[in-house]
C-alpha atoms as a PDB file:
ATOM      1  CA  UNK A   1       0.000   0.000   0.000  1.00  0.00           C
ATOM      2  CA  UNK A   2       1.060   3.843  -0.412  1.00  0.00           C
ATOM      3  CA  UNK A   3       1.303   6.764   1.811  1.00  0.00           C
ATOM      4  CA  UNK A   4      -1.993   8.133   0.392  1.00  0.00           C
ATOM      5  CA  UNK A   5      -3.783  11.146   2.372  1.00  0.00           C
ATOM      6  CA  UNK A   6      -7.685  10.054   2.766  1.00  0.00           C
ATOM      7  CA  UNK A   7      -7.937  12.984   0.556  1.00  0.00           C
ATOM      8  CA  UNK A   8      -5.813  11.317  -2.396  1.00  0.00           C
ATOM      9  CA  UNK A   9      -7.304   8.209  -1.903  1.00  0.00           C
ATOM     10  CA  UNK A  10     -10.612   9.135  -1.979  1.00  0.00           C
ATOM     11  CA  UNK A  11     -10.167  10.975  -5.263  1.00  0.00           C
ATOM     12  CA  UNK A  12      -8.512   8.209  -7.199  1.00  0.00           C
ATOM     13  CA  UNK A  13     -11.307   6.052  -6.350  1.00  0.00           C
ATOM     14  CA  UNK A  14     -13.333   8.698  -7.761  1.00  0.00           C
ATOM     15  CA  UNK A  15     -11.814   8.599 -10.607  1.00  0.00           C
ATOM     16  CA  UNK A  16     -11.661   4.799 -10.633  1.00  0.00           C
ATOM     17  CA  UNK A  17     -15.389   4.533 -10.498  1.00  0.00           C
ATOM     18  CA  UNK A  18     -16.006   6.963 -13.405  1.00  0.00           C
ATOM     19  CA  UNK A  19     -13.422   4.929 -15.722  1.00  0.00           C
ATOM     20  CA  UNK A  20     -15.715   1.833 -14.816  1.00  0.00           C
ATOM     21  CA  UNK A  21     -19.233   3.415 -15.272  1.00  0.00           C
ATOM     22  CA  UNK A  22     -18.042   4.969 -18.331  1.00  0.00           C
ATOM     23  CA  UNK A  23     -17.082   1.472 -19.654  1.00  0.00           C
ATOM     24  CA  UNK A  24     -14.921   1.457 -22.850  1.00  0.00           C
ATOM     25  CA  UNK A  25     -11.771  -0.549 -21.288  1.00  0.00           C
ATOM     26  CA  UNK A  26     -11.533  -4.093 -21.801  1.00  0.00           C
ATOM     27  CA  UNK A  27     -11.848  -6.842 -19.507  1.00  0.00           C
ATOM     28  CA  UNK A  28      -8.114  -6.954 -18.084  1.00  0.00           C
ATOM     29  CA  UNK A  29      -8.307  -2.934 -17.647  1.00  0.00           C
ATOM     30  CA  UNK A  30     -11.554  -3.306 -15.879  1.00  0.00           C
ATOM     31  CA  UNK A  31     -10.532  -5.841 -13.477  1.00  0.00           C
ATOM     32  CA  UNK A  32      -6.980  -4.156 -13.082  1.00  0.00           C
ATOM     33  CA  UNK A  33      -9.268  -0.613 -11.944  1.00  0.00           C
ATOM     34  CA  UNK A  34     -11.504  -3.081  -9.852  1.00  0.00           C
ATOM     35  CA  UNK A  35      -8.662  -4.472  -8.014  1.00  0.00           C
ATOM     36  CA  UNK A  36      -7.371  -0.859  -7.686  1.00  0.00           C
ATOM     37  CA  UNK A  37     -10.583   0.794  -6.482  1.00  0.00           C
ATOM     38  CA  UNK A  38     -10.747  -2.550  -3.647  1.00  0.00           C
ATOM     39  CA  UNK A  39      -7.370  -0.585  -2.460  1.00  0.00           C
ATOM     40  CA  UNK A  40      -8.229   2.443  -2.391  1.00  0.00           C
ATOM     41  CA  UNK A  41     -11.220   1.760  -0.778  1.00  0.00           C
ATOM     42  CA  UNK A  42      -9.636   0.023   2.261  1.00  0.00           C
ATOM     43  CA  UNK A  43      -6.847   2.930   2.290  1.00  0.00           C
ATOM     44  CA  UNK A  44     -10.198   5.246   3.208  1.00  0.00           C
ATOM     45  CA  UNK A  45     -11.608   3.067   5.648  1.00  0.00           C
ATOM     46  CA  UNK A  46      -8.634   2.366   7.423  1.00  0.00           C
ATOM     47  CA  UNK A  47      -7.986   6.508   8.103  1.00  0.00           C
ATOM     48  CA  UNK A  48     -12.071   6.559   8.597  1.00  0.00           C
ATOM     49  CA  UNK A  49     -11.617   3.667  11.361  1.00  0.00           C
ATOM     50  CA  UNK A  50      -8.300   5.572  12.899  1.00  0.00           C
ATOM     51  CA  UNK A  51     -10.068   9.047  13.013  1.00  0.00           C
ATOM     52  CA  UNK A  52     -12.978   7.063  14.446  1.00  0.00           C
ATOM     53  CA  UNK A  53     -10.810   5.434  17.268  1.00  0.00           C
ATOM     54  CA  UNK A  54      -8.971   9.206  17.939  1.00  0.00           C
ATOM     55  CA  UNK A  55     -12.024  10.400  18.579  1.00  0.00           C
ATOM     56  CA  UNK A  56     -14.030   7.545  21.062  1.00  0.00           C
ATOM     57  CA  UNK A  57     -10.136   8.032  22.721  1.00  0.00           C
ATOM     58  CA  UNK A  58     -10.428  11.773  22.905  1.00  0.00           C
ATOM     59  CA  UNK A  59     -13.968  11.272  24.427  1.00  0.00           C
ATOM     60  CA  UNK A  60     -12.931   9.239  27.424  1.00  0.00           C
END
């Protein structure tokens, strides 16, 4: 995995998603973005579950 910000991340999976919906790639680039976008997506929920557990530590 990279050093991606939750901002970054969260933009190239943007961008991920739109090259899928849009179609036009064939079956290797679509599974290649897939694989990709499964990535990116944990990248975001893993600084979604740290912010999560800074804050329930913050509270108490």
């Amino acid at each position: 995995m990279t050093d991606l910000s939750y901002e970054q991340a969260r933009a190239e999976l943007a961008t991920v998603v739109e090259k899928l919906e849009s179609g036009g790639t064939t079956l290797e680039e679509s599974l290649a973005l897939w694989e990709r976008g499964e990535e990116l997506a944990v990248i975001c929920q893993r600084w979604l579950d740290n912010a999560r557990a800074r804050l329930t530590a913050d509270r108490g």
